[in-house]
N, C-alpha and C. Protein backbone atom coordinates (compact mmCIF):
# COMPACT_ATOMS: atom_id res chain seq x y z
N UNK A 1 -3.15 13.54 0.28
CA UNK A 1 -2.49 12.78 1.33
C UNK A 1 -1.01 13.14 1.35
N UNK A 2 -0.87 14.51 1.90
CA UNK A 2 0.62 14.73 1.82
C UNK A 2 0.91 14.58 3.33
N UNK A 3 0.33 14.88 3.90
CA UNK A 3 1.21 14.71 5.27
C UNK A 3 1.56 13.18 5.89
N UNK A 4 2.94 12.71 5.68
CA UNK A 4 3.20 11.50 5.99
C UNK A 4 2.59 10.88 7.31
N UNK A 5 2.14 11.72 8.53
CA UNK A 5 2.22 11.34 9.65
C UNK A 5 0.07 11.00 9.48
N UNK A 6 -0.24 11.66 8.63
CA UNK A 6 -1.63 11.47 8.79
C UNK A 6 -2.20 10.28 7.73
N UNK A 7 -1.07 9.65 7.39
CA UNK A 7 -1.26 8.35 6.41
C UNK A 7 -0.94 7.43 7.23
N UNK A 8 -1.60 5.94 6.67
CA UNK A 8 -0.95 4.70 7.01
C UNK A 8 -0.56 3.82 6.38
N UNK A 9 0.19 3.01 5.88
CA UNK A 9 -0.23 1.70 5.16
C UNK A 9 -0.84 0.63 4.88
N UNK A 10 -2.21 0.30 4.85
CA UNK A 10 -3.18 -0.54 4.88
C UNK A 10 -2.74 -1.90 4.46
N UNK A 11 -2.48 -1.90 3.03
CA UNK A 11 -2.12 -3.47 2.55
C UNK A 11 -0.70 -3.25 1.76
N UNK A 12 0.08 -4.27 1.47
CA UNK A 12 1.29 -4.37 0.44
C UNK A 12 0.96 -5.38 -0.58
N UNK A 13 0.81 -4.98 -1.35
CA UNK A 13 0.90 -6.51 -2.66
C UNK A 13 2.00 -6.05 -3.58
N UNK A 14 2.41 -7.52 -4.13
CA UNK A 14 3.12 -7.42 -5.08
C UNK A 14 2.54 -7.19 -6.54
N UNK A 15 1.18 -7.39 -6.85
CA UNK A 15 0.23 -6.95 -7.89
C UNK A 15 -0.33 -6.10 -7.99
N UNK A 16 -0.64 -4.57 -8.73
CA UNK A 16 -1.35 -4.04 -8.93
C UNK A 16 -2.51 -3.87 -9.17
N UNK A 17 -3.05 -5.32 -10.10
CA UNK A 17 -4.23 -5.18 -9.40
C UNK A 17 -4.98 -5.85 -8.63
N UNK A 18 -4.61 -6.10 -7.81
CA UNK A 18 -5.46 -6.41 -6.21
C UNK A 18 -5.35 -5.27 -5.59
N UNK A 19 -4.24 -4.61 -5.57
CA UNK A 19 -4.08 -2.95 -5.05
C UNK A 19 -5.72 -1.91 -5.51
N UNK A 20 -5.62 -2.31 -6.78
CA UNK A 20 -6.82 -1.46 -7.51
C UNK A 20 -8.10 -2.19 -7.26
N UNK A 21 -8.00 -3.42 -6.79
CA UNK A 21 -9.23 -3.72 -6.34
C UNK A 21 -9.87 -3.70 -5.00
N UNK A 22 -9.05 -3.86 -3.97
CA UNK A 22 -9.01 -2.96 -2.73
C UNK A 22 -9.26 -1.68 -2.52
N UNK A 23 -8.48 -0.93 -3.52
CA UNK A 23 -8.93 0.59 -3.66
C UNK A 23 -10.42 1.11 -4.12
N UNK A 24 -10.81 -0.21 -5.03
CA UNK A 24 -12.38 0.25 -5.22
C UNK A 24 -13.37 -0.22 -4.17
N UNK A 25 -12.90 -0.94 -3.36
CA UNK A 25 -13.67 -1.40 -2.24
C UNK A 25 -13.71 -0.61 -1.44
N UNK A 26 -12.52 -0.06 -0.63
CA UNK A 26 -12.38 1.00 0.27
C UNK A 26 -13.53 2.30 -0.44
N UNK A 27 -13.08 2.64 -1.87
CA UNK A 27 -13.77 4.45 -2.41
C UNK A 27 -15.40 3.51 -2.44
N UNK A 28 -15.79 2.56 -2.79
CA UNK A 28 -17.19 2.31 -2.48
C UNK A 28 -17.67 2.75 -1.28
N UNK A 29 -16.63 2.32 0.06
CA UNK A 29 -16.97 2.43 1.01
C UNK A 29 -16.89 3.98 1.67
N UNK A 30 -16.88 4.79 0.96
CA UNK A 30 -16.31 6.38 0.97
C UNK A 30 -14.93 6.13 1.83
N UNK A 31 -14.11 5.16 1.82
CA UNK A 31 -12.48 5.48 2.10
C UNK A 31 -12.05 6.27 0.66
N UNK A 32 -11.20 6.96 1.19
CA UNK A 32 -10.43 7.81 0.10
C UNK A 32 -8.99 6.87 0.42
N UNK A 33 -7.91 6.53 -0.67
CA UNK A 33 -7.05 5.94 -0.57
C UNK A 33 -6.39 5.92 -1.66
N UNK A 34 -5.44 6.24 -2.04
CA UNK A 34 -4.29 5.89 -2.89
C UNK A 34 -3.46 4.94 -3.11
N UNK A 35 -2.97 4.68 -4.07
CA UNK A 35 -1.79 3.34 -4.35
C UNK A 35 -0.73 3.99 -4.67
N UNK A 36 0.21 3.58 -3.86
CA UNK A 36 1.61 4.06 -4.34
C UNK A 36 2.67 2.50 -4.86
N UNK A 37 3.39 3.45 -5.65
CA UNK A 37 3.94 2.45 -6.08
C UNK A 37 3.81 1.02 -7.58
N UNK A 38 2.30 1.58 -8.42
CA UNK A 38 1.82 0.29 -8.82
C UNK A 38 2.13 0.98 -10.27
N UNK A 39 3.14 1.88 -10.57
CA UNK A 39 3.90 2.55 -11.68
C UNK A 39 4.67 1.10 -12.35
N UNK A 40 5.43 0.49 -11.17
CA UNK A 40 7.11 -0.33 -11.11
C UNK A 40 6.32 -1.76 -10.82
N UNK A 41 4.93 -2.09 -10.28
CA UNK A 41 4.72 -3.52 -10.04
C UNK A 41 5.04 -4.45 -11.50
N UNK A 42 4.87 -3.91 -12.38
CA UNK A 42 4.48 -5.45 -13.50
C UNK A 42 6.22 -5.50 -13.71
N UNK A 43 7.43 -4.62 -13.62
CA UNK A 43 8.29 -4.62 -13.70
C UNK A 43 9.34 -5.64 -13.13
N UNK A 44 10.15 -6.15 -13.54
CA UNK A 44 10.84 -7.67 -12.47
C UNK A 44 12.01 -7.15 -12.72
N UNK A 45 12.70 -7.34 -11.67
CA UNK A 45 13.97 -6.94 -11.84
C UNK A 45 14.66 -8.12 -10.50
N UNK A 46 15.78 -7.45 -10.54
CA UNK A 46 16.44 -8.78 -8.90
C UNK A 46 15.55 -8.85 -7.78
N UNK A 47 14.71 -7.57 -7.54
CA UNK A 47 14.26 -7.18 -6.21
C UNK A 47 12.90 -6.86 -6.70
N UNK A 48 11.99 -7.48 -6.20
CA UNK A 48 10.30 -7.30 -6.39
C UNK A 48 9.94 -6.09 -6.08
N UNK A 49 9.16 -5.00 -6.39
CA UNK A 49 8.62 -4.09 -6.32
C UNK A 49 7.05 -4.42 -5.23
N UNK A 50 6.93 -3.77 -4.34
CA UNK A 50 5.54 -3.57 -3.42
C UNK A 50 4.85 -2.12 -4.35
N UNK A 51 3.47 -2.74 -4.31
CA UNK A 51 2.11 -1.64 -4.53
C UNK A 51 2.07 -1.63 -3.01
N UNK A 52 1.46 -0.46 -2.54
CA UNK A 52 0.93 -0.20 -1.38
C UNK A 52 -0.89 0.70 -1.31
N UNK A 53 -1.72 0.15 -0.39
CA UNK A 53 -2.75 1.13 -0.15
C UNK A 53 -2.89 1.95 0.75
N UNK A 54 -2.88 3.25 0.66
CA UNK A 54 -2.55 3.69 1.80
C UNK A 54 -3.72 5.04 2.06
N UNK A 55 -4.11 5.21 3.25
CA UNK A 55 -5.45 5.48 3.66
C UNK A 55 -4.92 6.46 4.92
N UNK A 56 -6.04 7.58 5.06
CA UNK A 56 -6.20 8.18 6.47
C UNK A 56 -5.99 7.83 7.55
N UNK A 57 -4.98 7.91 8.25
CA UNK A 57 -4.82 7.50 9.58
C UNK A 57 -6.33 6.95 10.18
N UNK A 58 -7.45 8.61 10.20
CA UNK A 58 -8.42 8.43 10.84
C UNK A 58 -9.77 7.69 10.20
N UNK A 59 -9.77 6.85 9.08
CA UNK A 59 -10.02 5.92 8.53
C UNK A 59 -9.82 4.21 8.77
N UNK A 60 -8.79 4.49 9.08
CA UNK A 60 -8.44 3.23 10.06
C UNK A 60 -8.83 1.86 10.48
N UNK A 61 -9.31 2.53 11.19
CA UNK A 61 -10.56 0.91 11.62
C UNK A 61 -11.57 0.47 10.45
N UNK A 62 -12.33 1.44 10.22
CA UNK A 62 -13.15 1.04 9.29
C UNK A 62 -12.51 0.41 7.97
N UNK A 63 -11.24 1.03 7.41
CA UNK A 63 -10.80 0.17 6.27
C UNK A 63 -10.77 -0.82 7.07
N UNK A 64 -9.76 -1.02 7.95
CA UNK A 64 -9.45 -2.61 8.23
C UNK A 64 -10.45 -3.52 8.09
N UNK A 65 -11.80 -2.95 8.80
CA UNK A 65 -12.61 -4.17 8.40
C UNK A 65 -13.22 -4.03 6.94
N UNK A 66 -13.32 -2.97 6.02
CA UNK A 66 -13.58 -3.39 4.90
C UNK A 66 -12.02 -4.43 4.12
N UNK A 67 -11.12 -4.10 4.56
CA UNK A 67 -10.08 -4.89 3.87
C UNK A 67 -10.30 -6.69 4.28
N UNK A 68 -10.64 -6.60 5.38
CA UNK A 68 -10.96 -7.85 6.05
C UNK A 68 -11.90 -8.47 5.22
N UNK A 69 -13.41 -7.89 5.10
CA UNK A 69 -14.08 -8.46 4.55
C UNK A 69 -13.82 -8.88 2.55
N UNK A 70 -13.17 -7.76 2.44
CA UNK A 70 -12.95 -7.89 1.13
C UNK A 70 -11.60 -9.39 0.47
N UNK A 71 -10.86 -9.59 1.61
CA UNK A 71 -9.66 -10.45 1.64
C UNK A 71 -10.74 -11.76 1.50
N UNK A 72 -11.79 -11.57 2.55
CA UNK A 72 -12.68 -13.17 2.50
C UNK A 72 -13.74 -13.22 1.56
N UNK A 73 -13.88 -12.38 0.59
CA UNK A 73 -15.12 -12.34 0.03
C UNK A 73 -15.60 -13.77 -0.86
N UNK A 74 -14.65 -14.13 -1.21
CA UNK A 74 -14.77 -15.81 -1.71
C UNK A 74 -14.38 -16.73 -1.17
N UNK A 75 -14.01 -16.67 0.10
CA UNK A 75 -14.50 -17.72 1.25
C UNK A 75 -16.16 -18.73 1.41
N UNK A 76 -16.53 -17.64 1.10
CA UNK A 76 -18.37 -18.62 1.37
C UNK A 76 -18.86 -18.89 0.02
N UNK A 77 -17.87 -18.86 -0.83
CA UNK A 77 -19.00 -19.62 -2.32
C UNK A 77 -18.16 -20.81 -2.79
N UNK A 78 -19.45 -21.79 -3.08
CA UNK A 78 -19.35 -23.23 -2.83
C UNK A 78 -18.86 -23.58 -4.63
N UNK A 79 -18.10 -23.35 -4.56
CA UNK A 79 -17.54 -23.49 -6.74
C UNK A 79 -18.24 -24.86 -6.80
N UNK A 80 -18.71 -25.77 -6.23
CA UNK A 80 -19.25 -26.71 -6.56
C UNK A 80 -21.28 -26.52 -7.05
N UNK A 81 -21.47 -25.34 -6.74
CA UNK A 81 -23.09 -24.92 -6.75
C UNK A 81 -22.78 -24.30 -8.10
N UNK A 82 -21.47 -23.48 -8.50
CA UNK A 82 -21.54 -22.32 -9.68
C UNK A 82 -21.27 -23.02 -10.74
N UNK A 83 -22.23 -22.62 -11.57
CA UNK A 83 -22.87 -22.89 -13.05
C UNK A 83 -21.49 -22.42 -13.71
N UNK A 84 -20.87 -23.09 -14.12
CA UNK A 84 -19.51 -22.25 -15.03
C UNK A 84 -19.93 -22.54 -16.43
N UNK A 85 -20.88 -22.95 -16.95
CA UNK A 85 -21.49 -22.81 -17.83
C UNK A 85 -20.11 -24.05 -19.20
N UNK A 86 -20.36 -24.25 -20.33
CA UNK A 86 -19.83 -25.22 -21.00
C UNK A 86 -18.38 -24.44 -21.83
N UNK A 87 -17.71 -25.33 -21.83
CA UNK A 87 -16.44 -25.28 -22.70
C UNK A 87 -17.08 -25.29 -24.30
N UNK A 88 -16.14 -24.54 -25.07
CA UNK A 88 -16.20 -23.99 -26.14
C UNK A 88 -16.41 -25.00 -27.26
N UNK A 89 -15.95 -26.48 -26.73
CA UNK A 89 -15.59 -27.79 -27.50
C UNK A 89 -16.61 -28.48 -27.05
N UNK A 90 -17.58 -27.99 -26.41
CA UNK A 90 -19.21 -28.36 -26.06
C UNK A 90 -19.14 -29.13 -24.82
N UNK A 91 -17.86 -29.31 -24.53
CA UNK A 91 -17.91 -30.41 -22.64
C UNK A 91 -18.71 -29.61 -21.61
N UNK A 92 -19.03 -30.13 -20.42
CA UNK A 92 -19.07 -29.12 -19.45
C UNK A 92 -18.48 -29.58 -18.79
């Protein structure tokens, strides 16, 4: 992905890994995509550092809606149905 004009910027986070977890969503989805930037994320300084994902221009649409779906993916589960199974001190 060297040619600047045939890239885009898909998402910005300030975490690396949500960057890397987006990125495995997209390469599941055969998007090819890189993270720039997630060298300097865990780093704090005065001024926050951005991770970026950044994808084929002509990829495009289709990330968007895998990014879409992937942003809501725990939208539809009811934490009240999931078994979180017991605390270590025997509570549940």
């Amino acid at each position: 992905m060297t040619d600047k004009q045939s890239v885009v910027t898909l998402a910005v986070f300030t975490e690396d890994m949500l960057a890397q977890m987006l990125a495995e969503a997209l390469e599941s989805a055969g998007i090819h995509c890189e993270i720039e930037g997630g060298v300097t994320s865990g780093f704090r300084a005065e001024a926050p550092t951005v991770v970026k994902v950044i994808i084929h221009r002509t990829d495009q649409e289709k990330a968007q809606v895998i990014f879409e779906e992937w942003e809501h993916a725990g939208d539809s589960i009811d934490w009240d149905e999931v078994d979180l199974g017991e605390m270590e001190d025997g509570t549940s």
